[in-house]
N, C-alpha and C. Protein backbone atom coordinates (compact mmCIF):
# COMPACT_ATOMS: atom_id res chain seq x y z
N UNK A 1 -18.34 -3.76 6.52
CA UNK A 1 -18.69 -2.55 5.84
C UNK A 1 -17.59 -1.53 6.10
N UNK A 2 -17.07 -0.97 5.03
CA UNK A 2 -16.01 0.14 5.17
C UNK A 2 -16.86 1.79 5.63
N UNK A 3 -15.97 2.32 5.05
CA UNK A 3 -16.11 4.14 5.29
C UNK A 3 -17.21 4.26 4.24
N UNK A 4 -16.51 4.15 3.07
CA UNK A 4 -17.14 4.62 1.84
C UNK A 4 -18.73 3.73 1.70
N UNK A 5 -18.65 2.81 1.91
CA UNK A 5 -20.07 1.81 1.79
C UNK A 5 -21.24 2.60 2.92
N UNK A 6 -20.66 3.55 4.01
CA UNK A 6 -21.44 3.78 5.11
C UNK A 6 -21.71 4.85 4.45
N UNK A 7 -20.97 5.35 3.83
CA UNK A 7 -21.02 6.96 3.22
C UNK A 7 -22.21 7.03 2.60
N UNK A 8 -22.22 5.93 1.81
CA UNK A 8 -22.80 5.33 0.80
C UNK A 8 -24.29 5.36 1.12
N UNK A 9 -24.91 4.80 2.13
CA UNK A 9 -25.74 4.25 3.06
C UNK A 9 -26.48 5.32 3.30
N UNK A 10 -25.76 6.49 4.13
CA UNK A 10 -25.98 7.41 4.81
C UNK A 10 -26.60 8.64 3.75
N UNK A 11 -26.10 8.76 2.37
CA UNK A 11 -26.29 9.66 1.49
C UNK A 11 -27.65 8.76 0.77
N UNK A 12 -27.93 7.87 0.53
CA UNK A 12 -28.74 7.24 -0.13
C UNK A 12 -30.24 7.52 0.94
N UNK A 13 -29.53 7.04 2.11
CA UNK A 13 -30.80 7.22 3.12
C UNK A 13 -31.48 8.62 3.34
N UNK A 14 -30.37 9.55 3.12
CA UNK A 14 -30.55 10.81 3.50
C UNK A 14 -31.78 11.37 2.11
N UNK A 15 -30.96 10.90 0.85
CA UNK A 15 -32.18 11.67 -0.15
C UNK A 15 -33.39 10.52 -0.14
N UNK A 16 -33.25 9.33 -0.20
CA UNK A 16 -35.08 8.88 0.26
C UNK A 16 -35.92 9.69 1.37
N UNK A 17 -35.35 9.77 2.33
CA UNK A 17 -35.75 10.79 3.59
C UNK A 17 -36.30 11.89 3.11
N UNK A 18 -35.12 13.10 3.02
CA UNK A 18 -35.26 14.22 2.85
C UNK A 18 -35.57 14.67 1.40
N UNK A 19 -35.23 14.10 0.35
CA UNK A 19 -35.30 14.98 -1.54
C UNK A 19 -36.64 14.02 -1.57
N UNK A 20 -37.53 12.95 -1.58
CA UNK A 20 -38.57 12.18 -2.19
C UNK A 20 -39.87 12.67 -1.69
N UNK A 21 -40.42 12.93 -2.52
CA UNK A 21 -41.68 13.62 -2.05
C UNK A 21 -42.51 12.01 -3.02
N UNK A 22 -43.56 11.32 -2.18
CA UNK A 22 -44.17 10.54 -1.80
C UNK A 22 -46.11 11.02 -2.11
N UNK A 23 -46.79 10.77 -2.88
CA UNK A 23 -48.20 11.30 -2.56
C UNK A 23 -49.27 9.81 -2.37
N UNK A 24 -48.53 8.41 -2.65
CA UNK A 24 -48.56 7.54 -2.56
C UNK A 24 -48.59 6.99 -0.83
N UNK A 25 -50.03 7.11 0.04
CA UNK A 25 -49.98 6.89 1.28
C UNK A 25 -50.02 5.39 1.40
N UNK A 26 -50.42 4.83 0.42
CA UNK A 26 -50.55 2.98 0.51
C UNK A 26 -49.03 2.32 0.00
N UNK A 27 -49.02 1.15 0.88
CA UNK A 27 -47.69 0.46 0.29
C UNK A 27 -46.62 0.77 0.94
N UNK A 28 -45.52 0.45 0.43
CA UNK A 28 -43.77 0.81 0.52
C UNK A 28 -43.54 2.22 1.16
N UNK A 29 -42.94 2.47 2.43
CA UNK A 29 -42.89 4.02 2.78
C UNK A 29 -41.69 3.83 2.76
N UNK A 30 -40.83 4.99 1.57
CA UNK A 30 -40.19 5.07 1.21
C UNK A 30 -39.25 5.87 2.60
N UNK A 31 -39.76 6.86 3.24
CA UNK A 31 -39.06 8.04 4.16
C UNK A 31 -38.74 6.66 5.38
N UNK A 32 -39.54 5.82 5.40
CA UNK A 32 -38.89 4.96 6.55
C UNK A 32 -37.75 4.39 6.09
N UNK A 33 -37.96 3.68 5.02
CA UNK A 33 -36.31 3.02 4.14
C UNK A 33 -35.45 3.66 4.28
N UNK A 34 -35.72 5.46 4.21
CA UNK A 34 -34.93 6.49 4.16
C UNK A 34 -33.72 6.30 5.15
N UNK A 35 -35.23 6.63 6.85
CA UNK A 35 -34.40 6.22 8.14
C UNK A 35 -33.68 4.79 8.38
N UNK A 36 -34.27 3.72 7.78
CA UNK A 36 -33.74 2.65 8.41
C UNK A 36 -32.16 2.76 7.65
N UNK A 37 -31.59 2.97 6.16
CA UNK A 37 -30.68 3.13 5.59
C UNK A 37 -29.83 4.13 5.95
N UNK A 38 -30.29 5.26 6.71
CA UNK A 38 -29.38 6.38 7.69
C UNK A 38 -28.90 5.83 8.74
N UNK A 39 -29.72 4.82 9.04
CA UNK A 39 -29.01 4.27 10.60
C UNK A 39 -28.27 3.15 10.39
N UNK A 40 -28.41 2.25 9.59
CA UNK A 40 -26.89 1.42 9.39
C UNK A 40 -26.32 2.36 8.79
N UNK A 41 -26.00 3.08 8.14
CA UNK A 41 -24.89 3.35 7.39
C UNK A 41 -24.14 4.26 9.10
N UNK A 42 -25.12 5.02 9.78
CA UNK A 42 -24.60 5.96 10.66
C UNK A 42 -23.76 4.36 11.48
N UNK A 43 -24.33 3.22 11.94
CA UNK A 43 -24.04 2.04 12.86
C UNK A 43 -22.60 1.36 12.08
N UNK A 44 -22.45 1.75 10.51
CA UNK A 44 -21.70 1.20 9.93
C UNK A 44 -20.34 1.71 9.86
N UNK A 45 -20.39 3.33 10.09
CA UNK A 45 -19.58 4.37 9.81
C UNK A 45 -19.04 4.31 11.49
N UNK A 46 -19.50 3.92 12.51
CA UNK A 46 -19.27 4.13 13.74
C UNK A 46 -18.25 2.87 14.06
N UNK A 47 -18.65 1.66 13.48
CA UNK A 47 -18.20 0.32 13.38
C UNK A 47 -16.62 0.55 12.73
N UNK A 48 -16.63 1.30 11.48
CA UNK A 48 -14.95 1.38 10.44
C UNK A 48 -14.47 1.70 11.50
N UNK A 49 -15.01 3.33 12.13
CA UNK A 49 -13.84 3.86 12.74
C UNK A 49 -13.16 3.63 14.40
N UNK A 50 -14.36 2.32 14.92
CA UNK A 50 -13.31 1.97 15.72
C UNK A 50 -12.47 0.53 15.35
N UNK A 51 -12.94 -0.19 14.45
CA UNK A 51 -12.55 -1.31 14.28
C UNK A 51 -10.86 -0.66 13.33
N UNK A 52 -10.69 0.90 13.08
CA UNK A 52 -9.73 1.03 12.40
C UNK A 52 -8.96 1.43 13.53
N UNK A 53 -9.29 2.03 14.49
CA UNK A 53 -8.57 2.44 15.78
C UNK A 53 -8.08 1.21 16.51
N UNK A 54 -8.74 0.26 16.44
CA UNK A 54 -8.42 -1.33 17.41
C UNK A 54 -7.14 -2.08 16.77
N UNK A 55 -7.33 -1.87 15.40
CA UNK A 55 -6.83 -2.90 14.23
C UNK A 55 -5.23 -2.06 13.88
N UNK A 56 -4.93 -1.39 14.74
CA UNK A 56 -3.45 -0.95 13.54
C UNK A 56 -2.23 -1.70 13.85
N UNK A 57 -1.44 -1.20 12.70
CA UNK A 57 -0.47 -2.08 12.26
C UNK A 57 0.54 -2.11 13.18
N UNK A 58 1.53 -3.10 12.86
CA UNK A 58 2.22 -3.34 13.81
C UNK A 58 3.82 -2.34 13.04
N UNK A 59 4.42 -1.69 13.72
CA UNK A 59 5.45 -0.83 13.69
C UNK A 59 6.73 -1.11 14.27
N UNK A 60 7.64 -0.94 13.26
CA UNK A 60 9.24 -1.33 13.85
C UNK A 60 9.51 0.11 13.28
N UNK A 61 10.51 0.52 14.45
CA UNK A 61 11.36 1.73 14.14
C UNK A 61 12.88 1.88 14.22
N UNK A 62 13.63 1.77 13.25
CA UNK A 62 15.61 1.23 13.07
C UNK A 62 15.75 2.28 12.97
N UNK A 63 16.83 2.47 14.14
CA UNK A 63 17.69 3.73 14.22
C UNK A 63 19.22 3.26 13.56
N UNK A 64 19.93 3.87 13.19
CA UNK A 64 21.18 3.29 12.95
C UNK A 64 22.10 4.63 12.75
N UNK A 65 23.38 4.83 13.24
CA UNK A 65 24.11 5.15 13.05
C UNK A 65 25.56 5.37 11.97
N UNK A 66 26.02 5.97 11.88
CA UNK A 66 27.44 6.00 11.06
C UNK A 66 28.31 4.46 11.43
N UNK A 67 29.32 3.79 10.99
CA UNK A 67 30.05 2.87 11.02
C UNK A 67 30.75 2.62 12.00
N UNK A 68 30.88 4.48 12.75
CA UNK A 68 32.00 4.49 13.68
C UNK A 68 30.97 4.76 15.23
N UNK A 69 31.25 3.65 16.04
CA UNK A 69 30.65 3.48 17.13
C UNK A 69 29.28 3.35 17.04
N UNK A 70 29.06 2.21 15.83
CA UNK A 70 28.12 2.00 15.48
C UNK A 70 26.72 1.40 16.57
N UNK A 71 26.09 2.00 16.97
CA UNK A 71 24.90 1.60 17.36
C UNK A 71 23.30 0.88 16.92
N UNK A 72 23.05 0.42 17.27
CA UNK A 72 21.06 0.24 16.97
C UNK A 72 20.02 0.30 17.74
N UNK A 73 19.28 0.79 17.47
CA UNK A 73 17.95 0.79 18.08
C UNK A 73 16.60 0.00 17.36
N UNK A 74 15.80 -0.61 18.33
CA UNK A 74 14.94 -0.89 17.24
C UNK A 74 13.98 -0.82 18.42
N UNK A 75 12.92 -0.21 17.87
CA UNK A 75 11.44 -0.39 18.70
C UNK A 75 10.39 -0.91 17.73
N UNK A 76 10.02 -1.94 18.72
CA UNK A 76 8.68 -2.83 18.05
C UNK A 76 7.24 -2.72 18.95
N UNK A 77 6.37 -2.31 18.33
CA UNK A 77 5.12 -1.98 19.31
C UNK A 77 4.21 -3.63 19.22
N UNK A 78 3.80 -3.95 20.15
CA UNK A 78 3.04 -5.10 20.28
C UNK A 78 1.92 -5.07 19.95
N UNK A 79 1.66 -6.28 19.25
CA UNK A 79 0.63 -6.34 18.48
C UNK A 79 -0.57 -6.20 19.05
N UNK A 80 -1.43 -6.26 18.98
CA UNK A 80 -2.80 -6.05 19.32
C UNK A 80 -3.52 -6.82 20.13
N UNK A 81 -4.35 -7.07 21.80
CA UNK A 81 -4.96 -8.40 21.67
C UNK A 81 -5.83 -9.03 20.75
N UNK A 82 -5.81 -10.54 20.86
CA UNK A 82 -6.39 -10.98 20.57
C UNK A 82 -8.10 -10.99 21.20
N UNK A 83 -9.03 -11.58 20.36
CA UNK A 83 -10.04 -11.97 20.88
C UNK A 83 -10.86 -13.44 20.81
């Protein structure tokens, strides 16, 4: 589940919850669907943003110089563990 799908989740859950007015006490309770759909999306939205913090890319940085006394640099950051 991404950002936007939690977003998604979280706004959907939020108006069953809070905008649905219900006079229907038998059956389907809609304000619980409400909560249960606020809390994955909140579990889902918590999930992107560390799995986007764990997951980044791997980075090379080339320095280079003029021709004359030509130098290089290169920094490479290591990849990530595994699991």
């Amino acid at each position: 589940m991404r950002i936007g799908a939690s977003l998604v989740l979280i706004a959907v859950g939020a108006i069953l919850r809070f905008a649905v007015t219900v006079h229907n006490p038998h059956g389907f309770n809609i304000h619980t669907a409400g909560v249960i759909l606020l809390i994955v999306g909140a579990i889902g939205l918590v999930a992107s943003l560390i799995w986007m913090a764990v997951s980044r890319r791997r980075t090379e940085v080339v320095q280079e110089t003029p021709a004359m006394g030509a130098s290089r640099r290169t920094y490479v950051d290591s990849p990530p563990p595994t699991y």
